[in-house]
PDB file of N, CA and C in Angstrom:
ATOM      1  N   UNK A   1      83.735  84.787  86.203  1.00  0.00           N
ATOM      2  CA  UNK A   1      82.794  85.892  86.273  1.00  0.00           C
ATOM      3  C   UNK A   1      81.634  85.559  87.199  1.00  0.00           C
ATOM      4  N   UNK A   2      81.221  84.760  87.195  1.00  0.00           N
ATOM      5  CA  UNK A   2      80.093  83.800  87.884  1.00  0.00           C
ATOM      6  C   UNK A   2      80.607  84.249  89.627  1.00  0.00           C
ATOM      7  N   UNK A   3      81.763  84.264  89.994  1.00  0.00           N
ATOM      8  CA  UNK A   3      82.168  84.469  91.214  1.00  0.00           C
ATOM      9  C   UNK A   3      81.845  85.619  91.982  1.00  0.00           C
ATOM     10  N   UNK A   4      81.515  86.746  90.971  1.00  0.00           N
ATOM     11  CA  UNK A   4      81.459  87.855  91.182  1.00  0.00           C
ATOM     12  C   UNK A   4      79.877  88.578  90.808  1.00  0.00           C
ATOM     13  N   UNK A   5      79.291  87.290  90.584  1.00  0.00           N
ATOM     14  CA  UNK A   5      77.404  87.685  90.626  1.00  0.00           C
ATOM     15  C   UNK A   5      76.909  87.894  92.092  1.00  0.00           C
ATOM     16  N   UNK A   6      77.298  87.758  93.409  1.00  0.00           N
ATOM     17  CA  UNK A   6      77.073  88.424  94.090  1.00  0.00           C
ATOM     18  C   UNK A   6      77.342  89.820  94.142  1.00  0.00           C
ATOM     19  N   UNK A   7      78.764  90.098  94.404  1.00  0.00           N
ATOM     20  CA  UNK A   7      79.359  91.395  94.266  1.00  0.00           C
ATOM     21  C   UNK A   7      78.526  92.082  93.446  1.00  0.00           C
ATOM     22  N   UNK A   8      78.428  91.931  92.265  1.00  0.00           N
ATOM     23  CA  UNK A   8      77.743  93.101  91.380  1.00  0.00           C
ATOM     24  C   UNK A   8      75.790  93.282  91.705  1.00  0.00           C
ATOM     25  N   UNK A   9      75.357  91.964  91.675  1.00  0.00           N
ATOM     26  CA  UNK A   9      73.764  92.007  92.166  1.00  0.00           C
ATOM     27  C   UNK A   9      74.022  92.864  93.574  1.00  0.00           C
ATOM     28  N   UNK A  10      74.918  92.896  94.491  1.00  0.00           N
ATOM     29  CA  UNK A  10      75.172  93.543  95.791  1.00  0.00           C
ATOM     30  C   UNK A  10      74.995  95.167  95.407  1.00  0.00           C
ATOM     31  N   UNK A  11      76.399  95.577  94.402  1.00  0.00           N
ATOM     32  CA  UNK A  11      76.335  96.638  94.001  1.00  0.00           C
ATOM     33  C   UNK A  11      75.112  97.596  93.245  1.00  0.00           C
ATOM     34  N   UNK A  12      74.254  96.778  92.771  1.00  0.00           N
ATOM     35  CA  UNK A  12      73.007  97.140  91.622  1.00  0.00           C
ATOM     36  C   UNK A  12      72.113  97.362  92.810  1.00  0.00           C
ATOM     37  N   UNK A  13      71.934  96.899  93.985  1.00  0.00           N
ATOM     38  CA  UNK A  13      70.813  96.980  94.812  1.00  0.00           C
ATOM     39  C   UNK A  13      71.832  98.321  95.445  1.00  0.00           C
ATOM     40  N   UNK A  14      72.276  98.420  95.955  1.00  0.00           N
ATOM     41  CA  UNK A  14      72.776  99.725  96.741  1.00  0.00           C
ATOM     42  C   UNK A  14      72.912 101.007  95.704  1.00  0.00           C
ATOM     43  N   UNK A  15      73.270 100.623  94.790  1.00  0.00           N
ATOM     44  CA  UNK A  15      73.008 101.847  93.670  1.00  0.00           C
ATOM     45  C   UNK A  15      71.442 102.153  93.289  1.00  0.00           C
ATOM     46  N   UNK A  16      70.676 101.566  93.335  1.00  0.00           N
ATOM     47  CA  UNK A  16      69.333 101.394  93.204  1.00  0.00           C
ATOM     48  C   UNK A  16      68.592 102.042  94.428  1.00  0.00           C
ATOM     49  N   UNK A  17      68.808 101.499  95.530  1.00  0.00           N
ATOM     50  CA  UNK A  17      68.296 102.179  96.847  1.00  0.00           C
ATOM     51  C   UNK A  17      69.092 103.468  97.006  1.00  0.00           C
ATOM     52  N   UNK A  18      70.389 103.948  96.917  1.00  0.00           N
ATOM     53  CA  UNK A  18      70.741 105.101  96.778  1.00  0.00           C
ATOM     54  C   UNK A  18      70.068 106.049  95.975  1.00  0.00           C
ATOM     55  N   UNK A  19      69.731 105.563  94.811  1.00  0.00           N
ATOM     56  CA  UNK A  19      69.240 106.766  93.388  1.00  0.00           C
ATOM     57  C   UNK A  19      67.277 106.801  94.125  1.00  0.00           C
ATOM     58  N   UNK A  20      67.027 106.024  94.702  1.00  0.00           N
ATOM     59  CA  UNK A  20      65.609 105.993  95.247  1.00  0.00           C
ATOM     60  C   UNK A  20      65.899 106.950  96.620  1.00  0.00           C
ATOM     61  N   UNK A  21      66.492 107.035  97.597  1.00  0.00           N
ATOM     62  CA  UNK A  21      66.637 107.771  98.393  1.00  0.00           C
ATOM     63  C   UNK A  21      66.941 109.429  97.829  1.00  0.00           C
ATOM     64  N   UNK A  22      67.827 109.390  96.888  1.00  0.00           N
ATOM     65  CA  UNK A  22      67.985 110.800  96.939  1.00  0.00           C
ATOM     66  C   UNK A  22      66.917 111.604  95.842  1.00  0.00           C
ATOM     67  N   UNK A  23      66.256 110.696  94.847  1.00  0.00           N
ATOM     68  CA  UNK A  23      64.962 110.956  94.653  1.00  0.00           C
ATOM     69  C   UNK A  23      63.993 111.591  95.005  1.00  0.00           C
ATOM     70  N   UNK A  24      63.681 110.608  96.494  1.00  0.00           N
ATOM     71  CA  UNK A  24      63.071 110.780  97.351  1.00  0.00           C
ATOM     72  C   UNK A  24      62.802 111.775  98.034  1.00  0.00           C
ATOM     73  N   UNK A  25      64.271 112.447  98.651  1.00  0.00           N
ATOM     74  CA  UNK A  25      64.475 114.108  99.185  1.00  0.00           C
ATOM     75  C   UNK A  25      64.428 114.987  98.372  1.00  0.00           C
ATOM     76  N   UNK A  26      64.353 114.428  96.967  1.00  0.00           N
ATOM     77  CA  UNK A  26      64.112 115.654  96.032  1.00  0.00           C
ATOM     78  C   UNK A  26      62.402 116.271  96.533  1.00  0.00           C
ATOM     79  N   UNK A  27      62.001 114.908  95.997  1.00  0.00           N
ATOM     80  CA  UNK A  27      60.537 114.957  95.750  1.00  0.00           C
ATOM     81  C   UNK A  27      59.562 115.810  97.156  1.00  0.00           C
ATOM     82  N   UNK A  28      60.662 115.199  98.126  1.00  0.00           N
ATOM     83  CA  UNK A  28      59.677 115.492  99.583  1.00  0.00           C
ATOM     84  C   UNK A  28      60.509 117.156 100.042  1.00  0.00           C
ATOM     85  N   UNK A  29      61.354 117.762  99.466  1.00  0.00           N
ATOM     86  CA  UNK A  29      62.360 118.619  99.838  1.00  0.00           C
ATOM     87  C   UNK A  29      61.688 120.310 100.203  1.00  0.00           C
ATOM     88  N   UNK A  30      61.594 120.792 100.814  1.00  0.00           N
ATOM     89  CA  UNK A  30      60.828 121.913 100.820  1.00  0.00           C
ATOM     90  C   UNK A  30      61.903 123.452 100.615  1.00  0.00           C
ATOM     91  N   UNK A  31      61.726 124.258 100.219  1.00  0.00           N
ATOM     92  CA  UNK A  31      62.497 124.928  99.069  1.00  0.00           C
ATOM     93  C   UNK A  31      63.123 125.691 100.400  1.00  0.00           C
ATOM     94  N   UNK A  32      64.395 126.466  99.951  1.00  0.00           N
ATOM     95  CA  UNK A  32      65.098 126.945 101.318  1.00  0.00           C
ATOM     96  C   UNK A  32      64.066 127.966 101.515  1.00  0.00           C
ATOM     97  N   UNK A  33      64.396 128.580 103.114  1.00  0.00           N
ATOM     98  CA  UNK A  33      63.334 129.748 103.885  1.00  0.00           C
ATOM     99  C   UNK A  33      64.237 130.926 103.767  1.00  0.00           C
ATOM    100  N   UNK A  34      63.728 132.254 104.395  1.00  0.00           N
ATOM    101  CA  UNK A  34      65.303 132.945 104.612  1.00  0.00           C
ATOM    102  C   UNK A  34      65.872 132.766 105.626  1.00  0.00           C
ATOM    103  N   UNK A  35      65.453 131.874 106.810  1.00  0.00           N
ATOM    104  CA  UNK A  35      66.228 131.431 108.009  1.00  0.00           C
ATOM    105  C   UNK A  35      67.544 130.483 107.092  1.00  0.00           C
ATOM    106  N   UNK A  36      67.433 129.551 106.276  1.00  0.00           N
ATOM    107  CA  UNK A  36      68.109 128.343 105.424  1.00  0.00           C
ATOM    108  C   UNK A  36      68.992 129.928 104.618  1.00  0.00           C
ATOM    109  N   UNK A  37      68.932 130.751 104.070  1.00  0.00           N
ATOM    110  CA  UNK A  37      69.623 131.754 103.729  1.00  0.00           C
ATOM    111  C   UNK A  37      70.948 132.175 104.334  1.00  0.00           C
ATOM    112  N   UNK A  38      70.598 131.938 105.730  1.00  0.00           N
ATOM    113  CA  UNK A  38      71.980 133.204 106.350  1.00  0.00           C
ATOM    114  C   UNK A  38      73.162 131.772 106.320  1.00  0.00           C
ATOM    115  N   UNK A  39      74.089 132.369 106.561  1.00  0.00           N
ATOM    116  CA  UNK A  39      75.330 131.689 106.798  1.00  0.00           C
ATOM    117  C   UNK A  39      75.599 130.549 107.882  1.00  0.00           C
ATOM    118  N   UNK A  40      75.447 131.336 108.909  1.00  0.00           N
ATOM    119  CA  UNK A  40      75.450 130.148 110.356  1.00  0.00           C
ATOM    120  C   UNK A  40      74.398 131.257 111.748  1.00  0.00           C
ATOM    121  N   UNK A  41      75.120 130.616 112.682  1.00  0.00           N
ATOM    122  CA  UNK A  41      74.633 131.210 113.255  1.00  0.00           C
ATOM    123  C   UNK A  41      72.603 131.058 114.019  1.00  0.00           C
ATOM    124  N   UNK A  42      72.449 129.993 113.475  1.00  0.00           N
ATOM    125  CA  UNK A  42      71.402 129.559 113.527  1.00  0.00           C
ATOM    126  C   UNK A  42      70.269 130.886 113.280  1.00  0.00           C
ATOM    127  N   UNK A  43      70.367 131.547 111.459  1.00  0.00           N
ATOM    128  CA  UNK A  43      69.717 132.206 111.549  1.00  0.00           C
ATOM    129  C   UNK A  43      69.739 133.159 111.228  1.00  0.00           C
ATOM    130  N   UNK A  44      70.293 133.736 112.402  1.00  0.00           N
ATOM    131  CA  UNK A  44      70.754 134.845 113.240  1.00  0.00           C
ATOM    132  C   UNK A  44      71.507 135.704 111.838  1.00  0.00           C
ATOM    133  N   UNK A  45      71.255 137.663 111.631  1.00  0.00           N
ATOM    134  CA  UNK A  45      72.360 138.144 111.191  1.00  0.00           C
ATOM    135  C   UNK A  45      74.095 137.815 111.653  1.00  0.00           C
ATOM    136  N   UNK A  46      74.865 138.021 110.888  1.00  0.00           N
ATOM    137  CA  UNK A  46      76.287 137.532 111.779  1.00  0.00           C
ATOM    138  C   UNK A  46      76.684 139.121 112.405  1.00  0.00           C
ATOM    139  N   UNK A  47      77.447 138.956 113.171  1.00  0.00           N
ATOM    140  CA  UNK A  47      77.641 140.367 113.763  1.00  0.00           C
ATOM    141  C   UNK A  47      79.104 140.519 113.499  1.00  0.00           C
ATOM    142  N   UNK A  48      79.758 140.155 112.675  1.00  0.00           N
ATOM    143  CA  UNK A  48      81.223 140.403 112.971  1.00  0.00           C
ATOM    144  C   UNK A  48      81.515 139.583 111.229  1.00  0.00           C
ATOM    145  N   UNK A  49      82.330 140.087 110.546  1.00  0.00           N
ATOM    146  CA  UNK A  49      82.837 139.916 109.428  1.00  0.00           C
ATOM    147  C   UNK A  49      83.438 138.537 109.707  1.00  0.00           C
ATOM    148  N   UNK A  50      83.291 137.434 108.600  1.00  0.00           N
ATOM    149  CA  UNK A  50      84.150 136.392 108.219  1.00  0.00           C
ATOM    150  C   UNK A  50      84.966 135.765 108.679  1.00  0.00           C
ATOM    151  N   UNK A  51      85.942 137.031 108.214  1.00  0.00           N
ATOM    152  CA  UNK A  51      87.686 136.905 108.283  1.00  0.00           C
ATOM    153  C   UNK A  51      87.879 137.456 109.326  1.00  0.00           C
ATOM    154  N   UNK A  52      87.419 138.480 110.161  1.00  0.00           N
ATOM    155  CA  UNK A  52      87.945 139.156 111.496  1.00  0.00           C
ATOM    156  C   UNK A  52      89.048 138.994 112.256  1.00  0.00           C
ATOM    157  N   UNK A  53      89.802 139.604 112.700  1.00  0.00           N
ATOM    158  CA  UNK A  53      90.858 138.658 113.515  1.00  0.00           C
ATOM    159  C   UNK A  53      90.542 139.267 114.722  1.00  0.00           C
ATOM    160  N   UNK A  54      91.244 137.927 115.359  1.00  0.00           N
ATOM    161  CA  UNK A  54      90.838 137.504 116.689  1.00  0.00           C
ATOM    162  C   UNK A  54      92.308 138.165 117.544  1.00  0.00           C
ATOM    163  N   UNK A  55      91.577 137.955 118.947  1.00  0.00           N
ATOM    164  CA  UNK A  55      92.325 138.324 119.787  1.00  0.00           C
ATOM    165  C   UNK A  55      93.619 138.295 119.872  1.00  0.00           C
ATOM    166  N   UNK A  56      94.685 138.543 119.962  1.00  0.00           N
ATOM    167  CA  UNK A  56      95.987 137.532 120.031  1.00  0.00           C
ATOM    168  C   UNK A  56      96.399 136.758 121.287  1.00  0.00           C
ATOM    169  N   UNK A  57      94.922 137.167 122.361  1.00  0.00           N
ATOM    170  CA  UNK A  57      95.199 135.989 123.368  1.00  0.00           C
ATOM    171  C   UNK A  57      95.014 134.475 122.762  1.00  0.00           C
ATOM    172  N   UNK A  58      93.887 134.095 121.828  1.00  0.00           N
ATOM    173  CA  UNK A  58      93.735 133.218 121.401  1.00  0.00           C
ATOM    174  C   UNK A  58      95.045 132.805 120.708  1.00  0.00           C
ATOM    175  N   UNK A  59      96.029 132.916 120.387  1.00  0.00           N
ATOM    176  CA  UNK A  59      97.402 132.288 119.740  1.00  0.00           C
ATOM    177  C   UNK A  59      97.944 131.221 120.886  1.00  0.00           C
ATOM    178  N   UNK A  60      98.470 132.479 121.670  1.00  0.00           N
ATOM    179  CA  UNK A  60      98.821 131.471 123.264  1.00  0.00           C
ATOM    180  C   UNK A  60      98.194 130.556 123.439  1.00  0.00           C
ATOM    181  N   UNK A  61      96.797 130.501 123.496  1.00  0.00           N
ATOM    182  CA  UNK A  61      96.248 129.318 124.309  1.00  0.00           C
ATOM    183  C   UNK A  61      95.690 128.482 123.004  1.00  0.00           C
ATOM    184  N   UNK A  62      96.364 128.394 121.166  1.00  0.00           N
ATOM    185  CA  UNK A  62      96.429 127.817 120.799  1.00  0.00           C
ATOM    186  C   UNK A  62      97.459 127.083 120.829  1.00  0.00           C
ATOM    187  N   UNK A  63      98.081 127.943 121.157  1.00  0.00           N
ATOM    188  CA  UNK A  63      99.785 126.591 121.392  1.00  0.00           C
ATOM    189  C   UNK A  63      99.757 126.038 122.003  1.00  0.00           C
ATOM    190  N   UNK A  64      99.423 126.742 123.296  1.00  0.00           N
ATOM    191  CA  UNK A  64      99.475 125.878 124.600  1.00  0.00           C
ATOM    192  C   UNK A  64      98.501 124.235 124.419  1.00  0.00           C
ATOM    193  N   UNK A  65      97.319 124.539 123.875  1.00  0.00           N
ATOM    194  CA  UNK A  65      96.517 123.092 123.550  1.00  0.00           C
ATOM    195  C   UNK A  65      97.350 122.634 122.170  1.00  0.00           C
ATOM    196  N   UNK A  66      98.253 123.090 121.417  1.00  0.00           N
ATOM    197  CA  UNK A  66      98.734 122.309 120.802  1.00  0.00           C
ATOM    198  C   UNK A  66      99.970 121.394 121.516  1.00  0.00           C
ATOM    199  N   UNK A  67     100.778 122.100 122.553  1.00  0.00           N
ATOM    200  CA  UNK A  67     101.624 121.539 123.269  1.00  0.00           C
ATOM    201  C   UNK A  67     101.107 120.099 123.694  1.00  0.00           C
ATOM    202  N   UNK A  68     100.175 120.565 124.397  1.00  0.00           N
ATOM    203  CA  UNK A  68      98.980 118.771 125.681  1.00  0.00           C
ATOM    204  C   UNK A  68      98.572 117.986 124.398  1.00  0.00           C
ATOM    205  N   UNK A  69      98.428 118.782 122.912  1.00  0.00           N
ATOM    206  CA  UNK A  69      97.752 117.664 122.037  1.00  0.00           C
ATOM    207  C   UNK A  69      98.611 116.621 121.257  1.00  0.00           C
ATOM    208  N   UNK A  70     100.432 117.391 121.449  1.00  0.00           N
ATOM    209  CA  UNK A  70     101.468 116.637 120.793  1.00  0.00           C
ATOM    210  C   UNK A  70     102.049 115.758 121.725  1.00  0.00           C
ATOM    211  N   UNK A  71     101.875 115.886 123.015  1.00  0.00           N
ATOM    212  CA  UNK A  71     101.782 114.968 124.221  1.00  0.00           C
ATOM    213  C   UNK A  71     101.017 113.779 124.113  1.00  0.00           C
ATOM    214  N   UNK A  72      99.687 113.847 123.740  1.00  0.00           N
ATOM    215  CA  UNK A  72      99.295 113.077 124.061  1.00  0.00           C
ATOM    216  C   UNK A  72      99.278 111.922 122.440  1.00  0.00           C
ATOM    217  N   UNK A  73      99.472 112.557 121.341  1.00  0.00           N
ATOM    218  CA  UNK A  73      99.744 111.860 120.261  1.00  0.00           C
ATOM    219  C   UNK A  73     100.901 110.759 120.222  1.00  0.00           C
ATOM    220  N   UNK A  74     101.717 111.737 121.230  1.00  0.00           N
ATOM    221  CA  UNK A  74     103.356 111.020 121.015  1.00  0.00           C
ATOM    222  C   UNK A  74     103.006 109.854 121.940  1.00  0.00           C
ATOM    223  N   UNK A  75     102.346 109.799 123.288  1.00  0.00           N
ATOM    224  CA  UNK A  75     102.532 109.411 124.169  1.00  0.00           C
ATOM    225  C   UNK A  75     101.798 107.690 124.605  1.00  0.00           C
ATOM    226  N   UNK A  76     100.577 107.974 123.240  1.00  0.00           N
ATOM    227  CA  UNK A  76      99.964 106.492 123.157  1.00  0.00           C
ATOM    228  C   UNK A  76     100.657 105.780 122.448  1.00  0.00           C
ATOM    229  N   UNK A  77     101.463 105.847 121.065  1.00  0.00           N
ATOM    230  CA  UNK A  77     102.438 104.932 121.019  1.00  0.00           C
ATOM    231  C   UNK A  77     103.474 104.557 121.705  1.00  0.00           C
ATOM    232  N   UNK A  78     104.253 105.778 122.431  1.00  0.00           N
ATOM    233  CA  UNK A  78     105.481 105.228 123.324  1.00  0.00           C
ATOM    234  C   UNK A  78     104.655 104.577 124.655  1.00  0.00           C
ATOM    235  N   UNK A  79     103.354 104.359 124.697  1.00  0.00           N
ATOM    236  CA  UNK A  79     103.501 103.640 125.947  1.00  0.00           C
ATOM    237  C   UNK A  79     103.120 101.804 125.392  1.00  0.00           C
ATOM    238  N   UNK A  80     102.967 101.551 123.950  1.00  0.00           N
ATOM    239  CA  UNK A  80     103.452 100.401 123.275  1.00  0.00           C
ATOM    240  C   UNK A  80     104.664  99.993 123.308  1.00  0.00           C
ATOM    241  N   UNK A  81     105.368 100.822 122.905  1.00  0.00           N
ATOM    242  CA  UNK A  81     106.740 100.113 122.631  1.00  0.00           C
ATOM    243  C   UNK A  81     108.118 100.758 123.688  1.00  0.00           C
ATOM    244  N   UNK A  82     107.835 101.277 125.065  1.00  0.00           N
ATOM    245  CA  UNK A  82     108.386 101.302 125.993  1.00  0.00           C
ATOM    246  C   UNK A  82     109.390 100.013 126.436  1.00  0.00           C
ATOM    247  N   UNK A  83     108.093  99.121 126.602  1.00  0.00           N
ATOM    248  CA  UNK A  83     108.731  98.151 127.244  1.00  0.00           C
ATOM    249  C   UNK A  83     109.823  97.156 126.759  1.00  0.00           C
ATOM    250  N   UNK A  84     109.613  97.252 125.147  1.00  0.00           N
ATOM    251  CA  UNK A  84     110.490  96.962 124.008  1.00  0.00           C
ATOM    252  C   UNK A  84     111.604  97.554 124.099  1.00  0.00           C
ATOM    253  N   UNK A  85     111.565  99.014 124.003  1.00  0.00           N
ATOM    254  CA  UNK A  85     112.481  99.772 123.654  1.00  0.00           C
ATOM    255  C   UNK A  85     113.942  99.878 125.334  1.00  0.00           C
ATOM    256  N   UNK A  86     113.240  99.796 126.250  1.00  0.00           N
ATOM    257  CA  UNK A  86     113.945  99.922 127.508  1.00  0.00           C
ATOM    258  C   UNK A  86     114.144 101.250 127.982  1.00  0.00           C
ATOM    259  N   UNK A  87     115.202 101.398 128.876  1.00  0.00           N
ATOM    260  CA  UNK A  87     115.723 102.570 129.551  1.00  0.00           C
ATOM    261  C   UNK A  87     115.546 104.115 128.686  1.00  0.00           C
ATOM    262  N   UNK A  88     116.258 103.553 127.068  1.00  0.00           N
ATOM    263  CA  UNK A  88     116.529 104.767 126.622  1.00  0.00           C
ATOM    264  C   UNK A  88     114.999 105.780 126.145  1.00  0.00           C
ATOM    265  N   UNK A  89     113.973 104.489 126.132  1.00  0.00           N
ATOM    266  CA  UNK A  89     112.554 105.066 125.416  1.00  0.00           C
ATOM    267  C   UNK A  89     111.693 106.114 126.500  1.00  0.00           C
ATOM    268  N   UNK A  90     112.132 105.631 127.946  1.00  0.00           N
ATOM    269  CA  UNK A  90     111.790 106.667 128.916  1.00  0.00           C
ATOM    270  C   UNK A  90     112.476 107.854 129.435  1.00  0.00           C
ATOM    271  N   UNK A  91     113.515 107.542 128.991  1.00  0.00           N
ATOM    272  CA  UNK A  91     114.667 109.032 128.949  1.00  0.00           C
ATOM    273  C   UNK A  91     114.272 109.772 127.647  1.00  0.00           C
ATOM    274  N   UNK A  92     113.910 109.473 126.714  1.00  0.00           N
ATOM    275  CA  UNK A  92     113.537 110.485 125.214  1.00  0.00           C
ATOM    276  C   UNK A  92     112.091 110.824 125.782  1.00  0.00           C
ATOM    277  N   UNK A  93     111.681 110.385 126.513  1.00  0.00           N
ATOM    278  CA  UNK A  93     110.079 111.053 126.270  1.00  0.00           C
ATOM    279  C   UNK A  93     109.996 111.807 127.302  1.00  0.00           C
ATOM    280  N   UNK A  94     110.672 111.723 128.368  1.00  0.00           N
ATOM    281  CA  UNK A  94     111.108 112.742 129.472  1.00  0.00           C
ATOM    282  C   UNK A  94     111.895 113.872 129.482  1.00  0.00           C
ATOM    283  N   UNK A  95     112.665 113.851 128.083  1.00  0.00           N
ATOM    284  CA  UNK A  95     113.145 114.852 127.451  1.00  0.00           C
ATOM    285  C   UNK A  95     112.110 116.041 126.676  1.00  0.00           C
ATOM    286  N   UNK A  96     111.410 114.990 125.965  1.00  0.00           N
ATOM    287  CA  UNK A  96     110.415 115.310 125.041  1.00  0.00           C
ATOM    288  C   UNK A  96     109.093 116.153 125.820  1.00  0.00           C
ATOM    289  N   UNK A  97     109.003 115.596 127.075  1.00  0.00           N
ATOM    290  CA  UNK A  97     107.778 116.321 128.015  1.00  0.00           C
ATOM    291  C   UNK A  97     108.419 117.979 129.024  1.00  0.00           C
ATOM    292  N   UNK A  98     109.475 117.679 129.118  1.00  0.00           N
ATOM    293  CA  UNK A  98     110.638 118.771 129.608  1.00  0.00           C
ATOM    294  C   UNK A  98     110.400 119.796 128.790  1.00  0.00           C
ATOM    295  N   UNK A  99     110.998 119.657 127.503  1.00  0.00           N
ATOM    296  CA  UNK A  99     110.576 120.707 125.914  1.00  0.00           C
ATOM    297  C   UNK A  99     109.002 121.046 126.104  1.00  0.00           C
ATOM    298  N   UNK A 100     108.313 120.438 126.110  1.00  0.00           N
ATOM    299  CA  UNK A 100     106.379 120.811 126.168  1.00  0.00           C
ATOM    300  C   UNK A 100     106.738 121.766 127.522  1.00  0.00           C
ATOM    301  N   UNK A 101     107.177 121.050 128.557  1.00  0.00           N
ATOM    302  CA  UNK A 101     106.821 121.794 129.694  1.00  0.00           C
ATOM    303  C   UNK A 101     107.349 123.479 130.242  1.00  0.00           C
ATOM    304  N   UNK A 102     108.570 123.304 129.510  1.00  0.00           N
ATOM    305  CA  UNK A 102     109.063 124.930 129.343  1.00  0.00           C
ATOM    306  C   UNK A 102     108.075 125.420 128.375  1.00  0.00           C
ATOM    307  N   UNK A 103     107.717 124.982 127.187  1.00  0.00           N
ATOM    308  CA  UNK A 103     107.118 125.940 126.322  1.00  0.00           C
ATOM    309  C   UNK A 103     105.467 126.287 127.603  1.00  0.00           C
ATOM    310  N   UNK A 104     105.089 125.552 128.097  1.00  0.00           N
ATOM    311  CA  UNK A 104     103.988 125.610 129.415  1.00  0.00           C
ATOM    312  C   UNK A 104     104.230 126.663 129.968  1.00  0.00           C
ATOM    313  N   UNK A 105     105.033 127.002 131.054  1.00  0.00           N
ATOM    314  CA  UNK A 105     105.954 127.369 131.785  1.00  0.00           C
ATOM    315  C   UNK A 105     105.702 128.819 131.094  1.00  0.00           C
ATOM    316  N   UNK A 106     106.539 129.250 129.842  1.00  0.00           N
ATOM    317  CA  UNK A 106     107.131 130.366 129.094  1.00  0.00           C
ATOM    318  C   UNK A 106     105.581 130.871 129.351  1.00  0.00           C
ATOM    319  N   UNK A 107     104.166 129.871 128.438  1.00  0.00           N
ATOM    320  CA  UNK A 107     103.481 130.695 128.293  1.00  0.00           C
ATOM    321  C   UNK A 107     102.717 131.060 129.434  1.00  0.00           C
ATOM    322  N   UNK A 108     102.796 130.400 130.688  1.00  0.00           N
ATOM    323  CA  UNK A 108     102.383 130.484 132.242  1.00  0.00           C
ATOM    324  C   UNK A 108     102.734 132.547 132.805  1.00  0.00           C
ATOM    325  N   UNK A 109     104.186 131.824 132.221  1.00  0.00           N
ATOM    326  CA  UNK A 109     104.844 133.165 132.636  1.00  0.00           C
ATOM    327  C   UNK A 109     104.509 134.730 132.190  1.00  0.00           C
ATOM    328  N   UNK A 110     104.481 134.521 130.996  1.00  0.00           N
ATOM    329  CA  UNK A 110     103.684 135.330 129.803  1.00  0.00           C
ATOM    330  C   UNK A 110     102.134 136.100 130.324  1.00  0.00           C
ATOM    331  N   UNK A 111     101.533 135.105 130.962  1.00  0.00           N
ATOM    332  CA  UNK A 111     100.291 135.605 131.432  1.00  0.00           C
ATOM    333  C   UNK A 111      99.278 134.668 130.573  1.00  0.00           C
ATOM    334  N   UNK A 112      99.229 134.158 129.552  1.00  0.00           N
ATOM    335  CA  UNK A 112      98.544 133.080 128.778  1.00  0.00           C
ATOM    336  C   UNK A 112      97.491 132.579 129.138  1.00  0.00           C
ATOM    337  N   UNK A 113      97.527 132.483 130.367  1.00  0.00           N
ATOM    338  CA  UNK A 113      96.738 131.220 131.039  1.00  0.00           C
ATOM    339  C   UNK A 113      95.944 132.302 132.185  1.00  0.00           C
ATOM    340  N   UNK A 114      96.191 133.749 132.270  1.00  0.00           N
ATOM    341  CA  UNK A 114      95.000 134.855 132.502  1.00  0.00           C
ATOM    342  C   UNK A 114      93.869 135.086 131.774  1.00  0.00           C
ATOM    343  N   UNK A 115      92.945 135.442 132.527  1.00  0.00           N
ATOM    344  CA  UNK A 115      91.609 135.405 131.675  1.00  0.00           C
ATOM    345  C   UNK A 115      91.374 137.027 132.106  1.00  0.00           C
ATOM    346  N   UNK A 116      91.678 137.537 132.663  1.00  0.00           N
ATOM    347  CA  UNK A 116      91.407 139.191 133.378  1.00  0.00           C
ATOM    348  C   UNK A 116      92.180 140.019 132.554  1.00  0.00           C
TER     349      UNK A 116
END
């Protein structure tokens, strides 16, 4: 037990300075305003409901950044174990970027990537 009188004197001081800190913001805390009231927006009334739905351009060009974001997830491990793996690890991921790049492509084609 003796081994563990640091650990716990460690723990008693951080629990101690914790319960004094949030004390602290009690004591010094100044009560909300009606700016601290609204939702976001810094403030501001909101101008548009909650839940609203959005454009359905925004879908496209969520995929599309989901496409570059599964790229680049896949792509920091296979460039670890490439050199391990050999020939076949750069033929699967060239496959794998082919698949991203038509779905690119489709939504290129689509108009997706118009802003007018």
């Amino acid at each position: 037990m003796q081994a563990f009188a640091p650990v716990i004197a460690l723990a008693a001081v951080v629990l101690i300075g914790v319960a004094a800190l949030v004390g602290a913001a009690r004591l010094l805390a100044v009560g909300p305003t009606v700016v601290d009231l609204f939702p976001h927006l810094g403030g501001r009334p909101p101008v548009e409901h909650a839940v609203s739905r959005f454009h359905v351009r925004w879908y496209a060009v969520t995929m599309i950044f989901l496409a570059f974001d599964m790229e680049m997830i896949f792509m920091y491990p296979w460039t670890v174990v490439v050199a391990t793996m050999g020939p076949s690890a750069v033929v699967e991921m060239f496959l794998f970027l082919a698949i991203l790049l038509a779905g690119v492509v489709y939504a290129w084609r689509e108009g997706a990537l118009r802003w007018t």
